[in-house]
N, C-alpha and C. Protein backbone atom coordinates (compact mmCIF):
# COMPACT_ATOMS: atom_id res chain seq x y z
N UNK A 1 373.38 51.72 37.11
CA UNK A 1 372.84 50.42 36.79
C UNK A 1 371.51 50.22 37.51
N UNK A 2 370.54 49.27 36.82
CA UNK A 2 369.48 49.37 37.57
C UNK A 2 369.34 47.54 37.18
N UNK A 3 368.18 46.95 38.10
CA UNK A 3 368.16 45.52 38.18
C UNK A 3 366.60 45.57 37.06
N UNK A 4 366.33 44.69 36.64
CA UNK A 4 365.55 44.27 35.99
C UNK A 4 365.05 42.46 36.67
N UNK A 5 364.03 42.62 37.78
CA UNK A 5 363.62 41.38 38.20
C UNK A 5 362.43 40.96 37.61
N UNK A 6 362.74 39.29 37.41
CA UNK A 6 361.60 38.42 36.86
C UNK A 6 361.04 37.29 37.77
N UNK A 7 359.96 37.24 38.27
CA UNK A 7 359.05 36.51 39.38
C UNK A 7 358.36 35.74 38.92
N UNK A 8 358.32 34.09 38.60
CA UNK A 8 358.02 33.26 37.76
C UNK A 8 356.82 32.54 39.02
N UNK A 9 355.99 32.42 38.39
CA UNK A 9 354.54 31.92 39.49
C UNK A 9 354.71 31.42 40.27
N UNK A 10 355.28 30.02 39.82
CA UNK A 10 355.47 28.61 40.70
C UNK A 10 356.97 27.50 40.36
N UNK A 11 357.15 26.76 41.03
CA UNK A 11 358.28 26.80 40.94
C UNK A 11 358.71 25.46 39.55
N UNK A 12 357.63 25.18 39.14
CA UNK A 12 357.68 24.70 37.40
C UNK A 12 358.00 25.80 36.72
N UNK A 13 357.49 26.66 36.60
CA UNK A 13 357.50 28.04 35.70
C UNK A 13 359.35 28.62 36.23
N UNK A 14 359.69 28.67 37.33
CA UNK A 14 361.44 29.16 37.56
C UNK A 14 361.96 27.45 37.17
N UNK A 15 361.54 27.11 36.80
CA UNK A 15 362.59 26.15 36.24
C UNK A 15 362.93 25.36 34.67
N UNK A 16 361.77 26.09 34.30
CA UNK A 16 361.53 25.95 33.23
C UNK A 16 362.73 27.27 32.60
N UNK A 17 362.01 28.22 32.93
CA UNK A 17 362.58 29.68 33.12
C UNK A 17 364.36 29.50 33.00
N UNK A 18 364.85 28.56 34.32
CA UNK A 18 365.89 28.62 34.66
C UNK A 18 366.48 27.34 33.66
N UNK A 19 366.06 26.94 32.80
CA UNK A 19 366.68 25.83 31.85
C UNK A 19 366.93 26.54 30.72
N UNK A 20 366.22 27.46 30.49
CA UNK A 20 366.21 28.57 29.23
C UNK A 20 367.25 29.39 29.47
N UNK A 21 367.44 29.83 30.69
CA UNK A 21 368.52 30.98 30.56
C UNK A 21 369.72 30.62 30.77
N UNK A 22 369.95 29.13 31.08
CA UNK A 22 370.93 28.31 31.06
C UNK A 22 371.51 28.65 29.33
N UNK A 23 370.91 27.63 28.79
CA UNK A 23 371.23 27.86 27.52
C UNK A 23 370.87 29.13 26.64
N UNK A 24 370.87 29.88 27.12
CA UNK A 24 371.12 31.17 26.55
C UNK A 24 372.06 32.17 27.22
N UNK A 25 372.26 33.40 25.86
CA UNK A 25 373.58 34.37 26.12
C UNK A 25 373.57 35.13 27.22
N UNK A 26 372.63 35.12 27.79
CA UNK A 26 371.78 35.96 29.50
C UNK A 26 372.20 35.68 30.59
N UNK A 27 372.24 36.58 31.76
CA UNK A 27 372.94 36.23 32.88
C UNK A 27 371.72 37.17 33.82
N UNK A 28 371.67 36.35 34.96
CA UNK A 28 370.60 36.69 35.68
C UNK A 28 371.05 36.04 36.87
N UNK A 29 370.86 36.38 38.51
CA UNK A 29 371.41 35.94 39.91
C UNK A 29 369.79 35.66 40.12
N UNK A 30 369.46 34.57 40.85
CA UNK A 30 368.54 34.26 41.18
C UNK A 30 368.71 34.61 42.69
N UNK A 31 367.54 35.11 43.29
CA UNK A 31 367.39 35.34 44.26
C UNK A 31 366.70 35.36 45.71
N UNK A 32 366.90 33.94 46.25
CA UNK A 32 366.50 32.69 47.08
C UNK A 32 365.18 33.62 47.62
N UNK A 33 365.80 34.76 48.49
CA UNK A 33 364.74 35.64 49.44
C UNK A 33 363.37 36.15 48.64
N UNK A 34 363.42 36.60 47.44
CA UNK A 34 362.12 37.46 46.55
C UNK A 34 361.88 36.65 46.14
N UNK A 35 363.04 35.11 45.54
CA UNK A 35 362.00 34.24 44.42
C UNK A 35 362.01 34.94 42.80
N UNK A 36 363.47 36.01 42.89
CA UNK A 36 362.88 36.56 41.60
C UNK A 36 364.69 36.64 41.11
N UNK A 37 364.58 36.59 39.68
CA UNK A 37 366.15 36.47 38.82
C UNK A 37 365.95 37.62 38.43
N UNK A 38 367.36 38.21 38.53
CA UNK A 38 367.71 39.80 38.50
C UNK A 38 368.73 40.11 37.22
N UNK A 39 368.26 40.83 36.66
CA UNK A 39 369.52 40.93 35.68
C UNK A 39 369.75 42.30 35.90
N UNK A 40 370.99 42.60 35.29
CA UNK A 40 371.51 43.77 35.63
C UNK A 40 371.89 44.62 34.97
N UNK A 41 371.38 46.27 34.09
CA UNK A 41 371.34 46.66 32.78
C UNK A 41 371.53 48.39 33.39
N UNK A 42 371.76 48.66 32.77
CA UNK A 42 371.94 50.38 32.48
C UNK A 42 370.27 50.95 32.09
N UNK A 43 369.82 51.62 33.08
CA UNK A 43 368.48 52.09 33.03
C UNK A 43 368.28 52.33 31.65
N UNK A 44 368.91 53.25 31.07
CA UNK A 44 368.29 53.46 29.34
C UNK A 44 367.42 51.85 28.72
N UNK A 45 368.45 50.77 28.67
CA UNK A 45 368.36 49.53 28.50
C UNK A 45 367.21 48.70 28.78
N UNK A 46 366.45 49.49 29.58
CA UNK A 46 365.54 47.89 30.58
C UNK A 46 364.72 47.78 30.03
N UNK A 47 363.90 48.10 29.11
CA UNK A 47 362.37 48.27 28.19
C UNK A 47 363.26 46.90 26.99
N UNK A 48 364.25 47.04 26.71
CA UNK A 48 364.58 46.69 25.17
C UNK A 48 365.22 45.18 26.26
N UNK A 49 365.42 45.52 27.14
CA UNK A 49 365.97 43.86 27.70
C UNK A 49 364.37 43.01 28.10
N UNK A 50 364.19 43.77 28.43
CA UNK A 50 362.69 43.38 28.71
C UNK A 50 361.91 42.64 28.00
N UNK A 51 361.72 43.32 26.85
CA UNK A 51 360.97 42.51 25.90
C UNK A 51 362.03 41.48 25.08
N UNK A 52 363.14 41.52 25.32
CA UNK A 52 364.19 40.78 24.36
C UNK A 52 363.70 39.40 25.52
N UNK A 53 363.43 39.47 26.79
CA UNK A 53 363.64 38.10 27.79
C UNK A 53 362.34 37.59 27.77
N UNK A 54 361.03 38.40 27.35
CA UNK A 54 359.74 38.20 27.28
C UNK A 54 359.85 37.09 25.59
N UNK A 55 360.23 37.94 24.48
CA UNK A 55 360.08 37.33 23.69
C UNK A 55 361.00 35.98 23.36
N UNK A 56 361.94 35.86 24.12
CA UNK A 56 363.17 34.40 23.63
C UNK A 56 363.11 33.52 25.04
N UNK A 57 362.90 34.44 26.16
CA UNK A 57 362.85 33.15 27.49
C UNK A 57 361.50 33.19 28.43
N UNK A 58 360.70 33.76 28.09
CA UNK A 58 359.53 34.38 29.20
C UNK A 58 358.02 34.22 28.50
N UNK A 59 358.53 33.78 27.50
CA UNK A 59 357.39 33.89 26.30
C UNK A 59 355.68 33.07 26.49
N UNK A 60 356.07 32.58 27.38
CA UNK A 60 354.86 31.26 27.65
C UNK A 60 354.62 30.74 29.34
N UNK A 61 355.59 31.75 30.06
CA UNK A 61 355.81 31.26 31.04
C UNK A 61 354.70 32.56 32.40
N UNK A 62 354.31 31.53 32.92
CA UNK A 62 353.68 33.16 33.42
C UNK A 62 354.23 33.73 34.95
N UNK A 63 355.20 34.65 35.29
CA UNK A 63 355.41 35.51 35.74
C UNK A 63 355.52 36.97 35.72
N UNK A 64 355.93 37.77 36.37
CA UNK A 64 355.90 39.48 36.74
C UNK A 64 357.52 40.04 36.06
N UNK A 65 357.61 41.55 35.46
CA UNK A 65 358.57 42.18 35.82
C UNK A 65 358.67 43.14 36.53
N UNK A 66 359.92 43.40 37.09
CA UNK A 66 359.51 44.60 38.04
C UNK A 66 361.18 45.54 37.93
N UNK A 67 361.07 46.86 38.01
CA UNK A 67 362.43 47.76 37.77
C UNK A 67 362.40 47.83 38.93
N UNK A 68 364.33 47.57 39.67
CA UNK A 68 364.75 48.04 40.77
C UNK A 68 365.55 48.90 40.55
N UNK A 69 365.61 50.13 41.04
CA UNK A 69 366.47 51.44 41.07
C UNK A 69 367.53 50.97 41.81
């Protein structure tokens, strides 16, 4: 398994962020220390989750992704 973290600018943008993934099928641990929501996917996976969270929850919002091994 590998993490797939998302780092939202400011803290309008993680909450905006975090109202979206509320109501959606997605599960992500937010994570007080980095400031960044982690989801958690099978390396093959992370390109196609990626753009699935860019295009339905991330779409307008401006933060970073980043792959954790």
């Amino acid at each position: 398994m590998a993490l797939l973290l998302f780092t939202p600018t400011s803290t309008i943008e993680a909450n905006i962020f975090q109202y979206r993934l509320d109501n959606s099928p997605f599960h992500a641990e937010w994570n007080m220390r980095t400031g960044a929501y982690e989801f958690e996917e099978q390396e093959e996976l992370i390109d196609e989750l990626e753009e699935i969270i860019t295009n339905s929850l991330a779409f307008d919002i401006d933060g970073r992704f980043e792959l954790q091994n």
